[in-house]
N, C-alpha and C. Protein backbone atom coordinates (compact mmCIF):
# COMPACT_ATOMS: atom_id res chain seq x y z
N UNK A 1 -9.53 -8.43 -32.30
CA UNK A 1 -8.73 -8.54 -31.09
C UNK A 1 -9.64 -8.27 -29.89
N UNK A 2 -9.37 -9.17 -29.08
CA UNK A 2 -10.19 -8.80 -27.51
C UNK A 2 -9.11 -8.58 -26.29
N UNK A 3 -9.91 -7.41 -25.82
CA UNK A 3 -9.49 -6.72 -24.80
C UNK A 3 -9.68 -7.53 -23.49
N UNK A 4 -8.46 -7.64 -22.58
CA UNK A 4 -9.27 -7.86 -21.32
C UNK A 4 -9.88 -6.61 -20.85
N UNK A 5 -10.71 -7.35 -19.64
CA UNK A 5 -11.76 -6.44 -19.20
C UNK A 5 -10.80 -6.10 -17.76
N UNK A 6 -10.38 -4.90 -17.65
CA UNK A 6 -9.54 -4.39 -16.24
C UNK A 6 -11.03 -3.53 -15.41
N UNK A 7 -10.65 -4.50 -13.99
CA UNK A 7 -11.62 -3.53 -13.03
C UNK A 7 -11.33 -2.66 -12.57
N UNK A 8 -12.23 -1.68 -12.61
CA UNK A 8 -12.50 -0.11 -12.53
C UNK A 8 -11.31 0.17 -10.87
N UNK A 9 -11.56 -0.60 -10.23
CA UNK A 9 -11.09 -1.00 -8.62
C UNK A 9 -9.74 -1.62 -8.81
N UNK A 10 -9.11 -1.36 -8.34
CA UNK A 10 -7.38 -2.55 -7.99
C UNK A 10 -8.32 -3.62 -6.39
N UNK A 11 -7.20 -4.17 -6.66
CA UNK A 11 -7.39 -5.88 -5.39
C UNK A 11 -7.96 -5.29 -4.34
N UNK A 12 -8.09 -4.13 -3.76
CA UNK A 12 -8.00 -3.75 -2.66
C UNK A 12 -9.18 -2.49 -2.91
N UNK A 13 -10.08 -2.17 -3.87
CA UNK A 13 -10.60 -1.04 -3.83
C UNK A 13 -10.07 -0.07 -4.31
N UNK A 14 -11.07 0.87 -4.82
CA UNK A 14 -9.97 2.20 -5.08
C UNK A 14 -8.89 2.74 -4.19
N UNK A 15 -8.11 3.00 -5.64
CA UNK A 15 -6.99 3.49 -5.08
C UNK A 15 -6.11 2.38 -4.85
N UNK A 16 -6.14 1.07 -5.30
CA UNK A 16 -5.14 0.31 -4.92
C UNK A 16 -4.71 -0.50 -5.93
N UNK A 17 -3.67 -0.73 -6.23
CA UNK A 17 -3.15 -1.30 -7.27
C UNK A 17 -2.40 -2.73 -6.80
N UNK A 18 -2.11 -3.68 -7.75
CA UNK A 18 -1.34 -4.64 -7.28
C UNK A 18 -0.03 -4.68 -7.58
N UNK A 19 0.81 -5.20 -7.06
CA UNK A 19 2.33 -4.80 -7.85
C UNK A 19 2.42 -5.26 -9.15
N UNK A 20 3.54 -4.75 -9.86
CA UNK A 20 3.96 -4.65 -11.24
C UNK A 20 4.67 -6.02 -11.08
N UNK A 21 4.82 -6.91 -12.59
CA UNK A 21 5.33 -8.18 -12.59
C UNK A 21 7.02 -7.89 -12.10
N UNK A 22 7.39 -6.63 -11.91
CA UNK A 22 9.10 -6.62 -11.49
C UNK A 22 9.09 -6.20 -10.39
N UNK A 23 8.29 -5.84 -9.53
CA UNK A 23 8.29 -5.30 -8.05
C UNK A 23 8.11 -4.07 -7.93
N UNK A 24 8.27 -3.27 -9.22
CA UNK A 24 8.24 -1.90 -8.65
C UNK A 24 7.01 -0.94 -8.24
N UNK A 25 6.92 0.24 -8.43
CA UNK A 25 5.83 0.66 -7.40
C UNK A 25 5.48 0.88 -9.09
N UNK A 26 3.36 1.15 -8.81
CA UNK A 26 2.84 1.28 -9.93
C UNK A 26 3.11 3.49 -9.78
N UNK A 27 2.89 3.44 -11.00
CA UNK A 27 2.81 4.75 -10.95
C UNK A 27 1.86 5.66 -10.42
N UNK A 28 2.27 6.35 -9.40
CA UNK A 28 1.25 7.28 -8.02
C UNK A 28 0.64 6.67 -7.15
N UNK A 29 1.06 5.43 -7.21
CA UNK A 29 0.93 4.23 -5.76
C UNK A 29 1.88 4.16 -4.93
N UNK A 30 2.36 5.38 -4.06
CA UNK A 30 3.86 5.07 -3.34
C UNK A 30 3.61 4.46 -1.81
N UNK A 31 2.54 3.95 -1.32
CA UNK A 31 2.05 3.40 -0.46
C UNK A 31 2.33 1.68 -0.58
N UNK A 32 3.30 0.73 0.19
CA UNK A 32 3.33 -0.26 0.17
C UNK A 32 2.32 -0.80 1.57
N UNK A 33 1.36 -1.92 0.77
CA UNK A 33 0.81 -2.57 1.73
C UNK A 33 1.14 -4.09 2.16
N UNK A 34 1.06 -4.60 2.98
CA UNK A 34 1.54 -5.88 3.52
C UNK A 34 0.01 -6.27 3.43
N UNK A 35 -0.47 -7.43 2.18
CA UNK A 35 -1.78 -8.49 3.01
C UNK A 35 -1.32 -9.02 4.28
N UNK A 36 -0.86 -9.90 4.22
CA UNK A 36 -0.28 -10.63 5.62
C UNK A 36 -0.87 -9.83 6.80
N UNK A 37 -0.22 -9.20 7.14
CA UNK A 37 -0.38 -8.15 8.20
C UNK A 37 -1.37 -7.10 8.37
N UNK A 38 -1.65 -6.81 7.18
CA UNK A 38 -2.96 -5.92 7.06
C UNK A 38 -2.28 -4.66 7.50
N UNK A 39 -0.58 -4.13 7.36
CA UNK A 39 -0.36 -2.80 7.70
C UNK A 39 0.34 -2.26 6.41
N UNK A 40 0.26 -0.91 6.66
CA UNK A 40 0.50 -0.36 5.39
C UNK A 40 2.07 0.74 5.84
N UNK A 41 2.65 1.18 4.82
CA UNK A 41 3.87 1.53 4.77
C UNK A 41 4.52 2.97 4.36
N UNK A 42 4.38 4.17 4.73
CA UNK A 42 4.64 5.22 3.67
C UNK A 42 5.86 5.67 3.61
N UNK A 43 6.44 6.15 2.21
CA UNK A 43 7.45 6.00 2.01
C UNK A 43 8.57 6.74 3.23
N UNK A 44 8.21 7.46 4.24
CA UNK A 44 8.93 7.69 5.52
C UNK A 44 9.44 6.90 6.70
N UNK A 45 8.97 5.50 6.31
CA UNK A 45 8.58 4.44 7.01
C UNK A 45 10.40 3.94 7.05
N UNK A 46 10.88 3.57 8.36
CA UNK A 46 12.04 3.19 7.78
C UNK A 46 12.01 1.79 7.43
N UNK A 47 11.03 1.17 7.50
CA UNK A 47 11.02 -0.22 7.23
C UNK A 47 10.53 -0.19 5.17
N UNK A 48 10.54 0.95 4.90
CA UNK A 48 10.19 0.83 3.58
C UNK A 48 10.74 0.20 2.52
N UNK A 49 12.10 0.59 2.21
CA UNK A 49 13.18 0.23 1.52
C UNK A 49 12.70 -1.38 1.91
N UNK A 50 12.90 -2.07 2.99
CA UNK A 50 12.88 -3.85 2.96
C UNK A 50 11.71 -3.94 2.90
N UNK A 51 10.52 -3.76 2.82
CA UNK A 51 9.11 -4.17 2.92
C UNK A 51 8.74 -4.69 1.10
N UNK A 52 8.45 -5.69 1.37
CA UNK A 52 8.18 -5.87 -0.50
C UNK A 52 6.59 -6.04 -0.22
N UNK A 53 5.78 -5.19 -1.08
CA UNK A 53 4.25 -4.52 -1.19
C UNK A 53 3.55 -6.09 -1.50
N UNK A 54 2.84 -6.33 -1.45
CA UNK A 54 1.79 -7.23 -2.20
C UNK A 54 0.82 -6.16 -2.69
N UNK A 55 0.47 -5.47 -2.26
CA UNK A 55 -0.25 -4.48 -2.89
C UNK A 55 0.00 -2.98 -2.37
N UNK A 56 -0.41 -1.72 -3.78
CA UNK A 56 0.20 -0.57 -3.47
C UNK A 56 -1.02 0.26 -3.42
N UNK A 57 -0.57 1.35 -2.79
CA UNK A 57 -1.98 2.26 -2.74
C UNK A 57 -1.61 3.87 -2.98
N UNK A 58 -2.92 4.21 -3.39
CA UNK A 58 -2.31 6.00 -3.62
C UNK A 58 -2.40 6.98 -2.92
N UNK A 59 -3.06 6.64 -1.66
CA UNK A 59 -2.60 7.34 -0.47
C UNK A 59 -2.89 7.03 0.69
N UNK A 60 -2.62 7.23 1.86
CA UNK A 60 -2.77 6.71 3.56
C UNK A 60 -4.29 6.53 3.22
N UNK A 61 -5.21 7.10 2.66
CA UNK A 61 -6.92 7.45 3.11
C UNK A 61 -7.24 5.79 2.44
N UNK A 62 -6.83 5.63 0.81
CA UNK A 62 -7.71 4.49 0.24
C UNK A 62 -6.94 2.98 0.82
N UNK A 63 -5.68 3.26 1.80
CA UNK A 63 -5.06 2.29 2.12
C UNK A 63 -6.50 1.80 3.67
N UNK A 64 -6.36 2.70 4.27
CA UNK A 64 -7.16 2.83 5.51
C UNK A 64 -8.13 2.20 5.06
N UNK A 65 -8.91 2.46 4.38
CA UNK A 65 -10.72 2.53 3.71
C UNK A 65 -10.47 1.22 3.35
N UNK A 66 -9.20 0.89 2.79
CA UNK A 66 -9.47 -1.17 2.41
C UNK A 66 -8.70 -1.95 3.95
N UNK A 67 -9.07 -1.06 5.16
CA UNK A 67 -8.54 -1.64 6.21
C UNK A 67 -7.15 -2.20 6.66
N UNK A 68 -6.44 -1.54 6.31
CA UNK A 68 -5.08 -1.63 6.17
C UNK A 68 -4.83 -0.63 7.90
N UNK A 69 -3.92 -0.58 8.33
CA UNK A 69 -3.31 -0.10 9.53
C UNK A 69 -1.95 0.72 9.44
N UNK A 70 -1.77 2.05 9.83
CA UNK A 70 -0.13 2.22 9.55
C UNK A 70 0.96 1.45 10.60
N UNK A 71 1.97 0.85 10.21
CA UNK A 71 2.74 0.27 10.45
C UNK A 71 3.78 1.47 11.42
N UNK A 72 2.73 1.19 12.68
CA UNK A 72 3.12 2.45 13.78
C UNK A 72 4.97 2.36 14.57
N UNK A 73 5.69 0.99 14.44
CA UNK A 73 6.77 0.61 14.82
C UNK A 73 7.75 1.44 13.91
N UNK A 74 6.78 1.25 12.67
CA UNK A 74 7.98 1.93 11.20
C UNK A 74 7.94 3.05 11.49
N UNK A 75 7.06 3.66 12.01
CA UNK A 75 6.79 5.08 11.76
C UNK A 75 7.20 5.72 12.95
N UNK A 76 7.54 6.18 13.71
CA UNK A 76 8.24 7.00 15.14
C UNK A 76 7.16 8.08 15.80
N UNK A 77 7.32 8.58 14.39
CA UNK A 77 6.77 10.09 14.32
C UNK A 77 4.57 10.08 14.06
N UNK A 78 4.11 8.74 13.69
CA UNK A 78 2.93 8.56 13.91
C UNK A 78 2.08 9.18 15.63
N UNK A 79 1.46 9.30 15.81
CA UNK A 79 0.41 9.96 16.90
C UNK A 79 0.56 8.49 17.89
N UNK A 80 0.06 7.49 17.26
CA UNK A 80 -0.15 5.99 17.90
C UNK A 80 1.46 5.43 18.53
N UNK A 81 2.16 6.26 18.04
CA UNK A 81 3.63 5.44 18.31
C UNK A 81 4.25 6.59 19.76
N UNK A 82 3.45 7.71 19.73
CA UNK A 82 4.33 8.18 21.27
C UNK A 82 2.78 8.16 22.37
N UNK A 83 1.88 7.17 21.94
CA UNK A 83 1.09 7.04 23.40
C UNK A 83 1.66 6.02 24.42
């Protein structure tokens, strides 16, 4: 029997996973990222619940590091959202 070969990295670099074939979040990836947009989502986000991930990440830092942006509209309470 042959194994596939899984990279060490998800789509996005460490720390990032791609979604599961049913949508749900991978396990300790609660970070939804938008390719499209290049912004990312944490679960405080009120846009979370409707945001469907193309890819997930395991925390704000490895979302950032694959250039992702927080999704400062979703977020209220972000630094960038009361300048």
């Amino acid at each position: 029997m042959v194994l596939p070969v899984v990279p060490a990295d998800g789509p996005y670099g460490p720390g990032s996973h791609a979604p599961l074939h049913d949508g749900s979040m991978p396990e300790g990836h609660p970070i939804k990222g938008n390719a499209d947009s290049g912004l990312y989502h944490r679960p405080d986000s009120r846009s979370y619940g409707a945001t469907i991930a193309e890819v997930w990440f395991d925390s704000v830092e490895s979302a950032e590091a694959a250039g992702f942006r927080l999704a400062v509209r979703s977020h209220p309470t972000a630094p960038e959202a009361d300048a």
